[in-house]
Protein backbone atom coordinates (compact mmCIF):
# COMPACT_ATOMS: atom_id res chain seq x y z
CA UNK A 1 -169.41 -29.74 25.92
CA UNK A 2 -172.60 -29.07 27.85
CA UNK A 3 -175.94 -30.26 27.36
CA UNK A 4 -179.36 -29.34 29.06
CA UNK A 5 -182.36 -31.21 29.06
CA UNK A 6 -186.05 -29.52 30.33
CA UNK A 7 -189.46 -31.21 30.93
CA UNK A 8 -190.43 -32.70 34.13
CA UNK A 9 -186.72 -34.24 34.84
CA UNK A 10 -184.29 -31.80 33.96
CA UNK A 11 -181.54 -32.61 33.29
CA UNK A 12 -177.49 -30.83 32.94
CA UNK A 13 -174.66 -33.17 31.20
CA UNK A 14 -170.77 -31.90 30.92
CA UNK A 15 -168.81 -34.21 28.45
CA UNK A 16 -165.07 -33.97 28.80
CA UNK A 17 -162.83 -35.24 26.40
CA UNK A 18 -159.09 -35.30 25.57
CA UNK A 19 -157.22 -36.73 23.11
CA UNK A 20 -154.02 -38.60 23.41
CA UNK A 21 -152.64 -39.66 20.14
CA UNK A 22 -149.85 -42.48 21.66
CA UNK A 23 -152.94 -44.69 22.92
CA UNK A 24 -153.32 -46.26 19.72
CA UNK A 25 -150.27 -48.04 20.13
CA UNK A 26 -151.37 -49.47 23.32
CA UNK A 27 -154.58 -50.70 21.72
CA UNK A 28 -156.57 -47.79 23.55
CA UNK A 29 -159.02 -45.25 22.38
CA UNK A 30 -157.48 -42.45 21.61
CA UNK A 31 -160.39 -40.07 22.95
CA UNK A 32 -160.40 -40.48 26.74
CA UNK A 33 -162.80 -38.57 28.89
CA UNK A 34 -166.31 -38.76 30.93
CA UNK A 35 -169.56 -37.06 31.08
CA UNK A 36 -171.12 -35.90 34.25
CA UNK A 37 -174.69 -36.05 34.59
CA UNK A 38 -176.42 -33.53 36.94
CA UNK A 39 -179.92 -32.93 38.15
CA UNK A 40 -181.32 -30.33 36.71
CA UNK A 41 -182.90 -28.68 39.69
CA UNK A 42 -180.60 -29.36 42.77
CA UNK A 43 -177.21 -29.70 40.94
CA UNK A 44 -176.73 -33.23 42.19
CA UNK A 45 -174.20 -35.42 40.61
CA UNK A 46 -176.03 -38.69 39.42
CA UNK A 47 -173.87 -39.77 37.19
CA UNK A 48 -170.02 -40.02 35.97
CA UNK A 49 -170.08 -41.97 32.92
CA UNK A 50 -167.01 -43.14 30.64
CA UNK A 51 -167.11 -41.08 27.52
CA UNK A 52 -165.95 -43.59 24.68
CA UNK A 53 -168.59 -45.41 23.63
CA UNK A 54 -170.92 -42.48 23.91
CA UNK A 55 -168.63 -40.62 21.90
CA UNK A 56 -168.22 -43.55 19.44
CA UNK A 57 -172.22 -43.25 18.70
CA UNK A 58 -173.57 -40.12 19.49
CA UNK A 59 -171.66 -37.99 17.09
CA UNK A 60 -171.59 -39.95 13.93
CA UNK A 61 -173.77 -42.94 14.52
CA UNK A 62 -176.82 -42.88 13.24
CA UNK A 63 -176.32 -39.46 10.66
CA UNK A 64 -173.30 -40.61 8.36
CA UNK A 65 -174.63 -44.15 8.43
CA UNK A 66 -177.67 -43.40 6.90
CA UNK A 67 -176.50 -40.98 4.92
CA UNK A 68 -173.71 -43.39 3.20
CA UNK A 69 -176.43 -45.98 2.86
CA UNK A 70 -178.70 -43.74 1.33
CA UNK A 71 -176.18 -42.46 -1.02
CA UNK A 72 -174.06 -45.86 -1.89
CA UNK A 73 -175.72 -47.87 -4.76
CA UNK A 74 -178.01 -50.60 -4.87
CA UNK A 75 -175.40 -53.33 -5.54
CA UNK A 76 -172.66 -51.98 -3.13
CA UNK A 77 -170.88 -55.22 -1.20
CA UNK A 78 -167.45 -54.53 0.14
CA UNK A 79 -167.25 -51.54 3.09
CA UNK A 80 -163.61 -50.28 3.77
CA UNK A 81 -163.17 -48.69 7.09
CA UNK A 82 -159.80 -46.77 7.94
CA UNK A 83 -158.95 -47.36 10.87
CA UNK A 84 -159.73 -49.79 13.72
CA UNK A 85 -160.51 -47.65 17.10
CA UNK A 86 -163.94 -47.27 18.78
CA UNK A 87 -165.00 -44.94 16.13
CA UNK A 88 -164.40 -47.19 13.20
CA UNK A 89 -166.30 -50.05 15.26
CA UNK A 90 -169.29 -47.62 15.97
CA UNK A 91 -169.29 -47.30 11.83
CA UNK A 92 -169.38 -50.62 11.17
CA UNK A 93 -172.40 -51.37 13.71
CA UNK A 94 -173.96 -48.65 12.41
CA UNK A 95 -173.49 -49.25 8.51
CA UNK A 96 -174.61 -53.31 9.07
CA UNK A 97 -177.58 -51.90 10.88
CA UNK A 98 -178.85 -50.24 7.92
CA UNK A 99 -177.18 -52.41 4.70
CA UNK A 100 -175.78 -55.90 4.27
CA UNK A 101 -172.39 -56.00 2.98
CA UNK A 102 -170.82 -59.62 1.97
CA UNK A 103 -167.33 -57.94 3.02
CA UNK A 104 -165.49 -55.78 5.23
CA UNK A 105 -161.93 -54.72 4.21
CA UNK A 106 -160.09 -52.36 7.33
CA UNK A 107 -156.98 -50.74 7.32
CA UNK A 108 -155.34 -49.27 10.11
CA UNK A 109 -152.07 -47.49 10.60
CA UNK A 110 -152.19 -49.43 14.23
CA UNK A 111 -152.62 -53.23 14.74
CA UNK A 112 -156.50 -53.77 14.55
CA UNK A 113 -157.40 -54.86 17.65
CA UNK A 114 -159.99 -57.00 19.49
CA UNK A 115 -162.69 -53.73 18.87
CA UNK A 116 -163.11 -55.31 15.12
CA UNK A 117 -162.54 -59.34 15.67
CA UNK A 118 -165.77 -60.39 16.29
CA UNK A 119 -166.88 -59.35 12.77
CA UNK A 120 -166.39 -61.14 9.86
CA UNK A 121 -163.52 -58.73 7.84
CA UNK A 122 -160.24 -59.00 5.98
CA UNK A 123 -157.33 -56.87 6.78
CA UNK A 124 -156.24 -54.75 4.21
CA UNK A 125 -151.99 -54.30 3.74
CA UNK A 126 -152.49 -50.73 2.58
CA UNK A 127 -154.91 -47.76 2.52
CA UNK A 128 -154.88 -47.97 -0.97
CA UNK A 129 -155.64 -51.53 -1.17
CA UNK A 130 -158.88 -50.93 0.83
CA UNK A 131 -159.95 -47.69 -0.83
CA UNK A 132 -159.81 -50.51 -4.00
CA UNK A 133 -161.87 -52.28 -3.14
CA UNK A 134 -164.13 -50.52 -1.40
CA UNK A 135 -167.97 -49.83 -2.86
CA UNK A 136 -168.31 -47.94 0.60
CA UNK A 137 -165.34 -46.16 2.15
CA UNK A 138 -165.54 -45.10 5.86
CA UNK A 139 -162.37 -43.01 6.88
CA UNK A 140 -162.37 -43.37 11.00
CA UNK A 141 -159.01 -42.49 12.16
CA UNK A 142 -156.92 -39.40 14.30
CA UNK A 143 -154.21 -38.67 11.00
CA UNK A 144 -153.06 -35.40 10.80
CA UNK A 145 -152.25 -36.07 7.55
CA UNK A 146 -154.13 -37.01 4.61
CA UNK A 147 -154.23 -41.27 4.39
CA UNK A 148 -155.91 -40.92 0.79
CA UNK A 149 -154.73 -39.00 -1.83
CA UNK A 150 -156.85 -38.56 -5.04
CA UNK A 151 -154.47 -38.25 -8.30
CA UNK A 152 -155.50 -36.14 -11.56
């Protein structure tokens, strides 16, 4: 994924990323990768940066917290998150930043690990469970399948 930036700095940026599904039960990030920062008018490298938490806040960050706290009503309390990696502890920063919730129920297919301790949650025995009791529902996780199913 390239990036350019102009102005009096210029800047070039490659992020790399690739994913390796087995990580999760080693307590890893799935998404592994960097992003090389280059000047933008000599090609110097000045920078090789870990991609993962860039990747946990640049892509959904800021847009799909606002938008679910924008969207959620008034009285909403309890956010579920699904799942337990980097991602689903960039949503939780992100959703606090921008609404108070007196609970946090997570599920994860994987043991949740030390990326959600320090924040005051339950964990939830099934998907279902969460999606419950959930006024907010944040689905953060690498299944290839569907982990909620709606029924008619």
């Amino acid at each position: 994924m390239p990036a350019h930036r102009g102005g009096e700095r210029p800047l070039w940026a490659l992020k790399t990323v690739a994913i390796f599904p087995s990580n999760a039960a080693r307590g890893l990030d799935l998404h592994q990768g960097f992003v090389a920062l280059f000047d933008g008018v000599t090609g110097e490298t000045r920078a090789i940066l870990n991609a993962g938490g860039i990747n946990g806040r640049a892509h959904r960050w800021p847009s799909r917290a606002l938008r679910r706290a924008w969207l959620a009503r008034e009285d909403a309390r309890t956010l579920a998150i699904l799942g337990a990696g980097i991602q689903a502890k960039a949503h939780l920063e992100a959703m606090r930043a921008v609404r108070d919730f007196d609970r946090v129920v997570v599920w994860s297919r994987t043991p949740v690990g030390q990326r959600l301790s320090s924040t005051a949650w339950r964990r939830s025995t099934t998907a279902e469970e969460a999606v419950r009791l959930a006024d907010v529902l944040v689905t953060a996780t690498s299944a290839a399948e569907p982990i909620v199913q709606r029924e008619c």
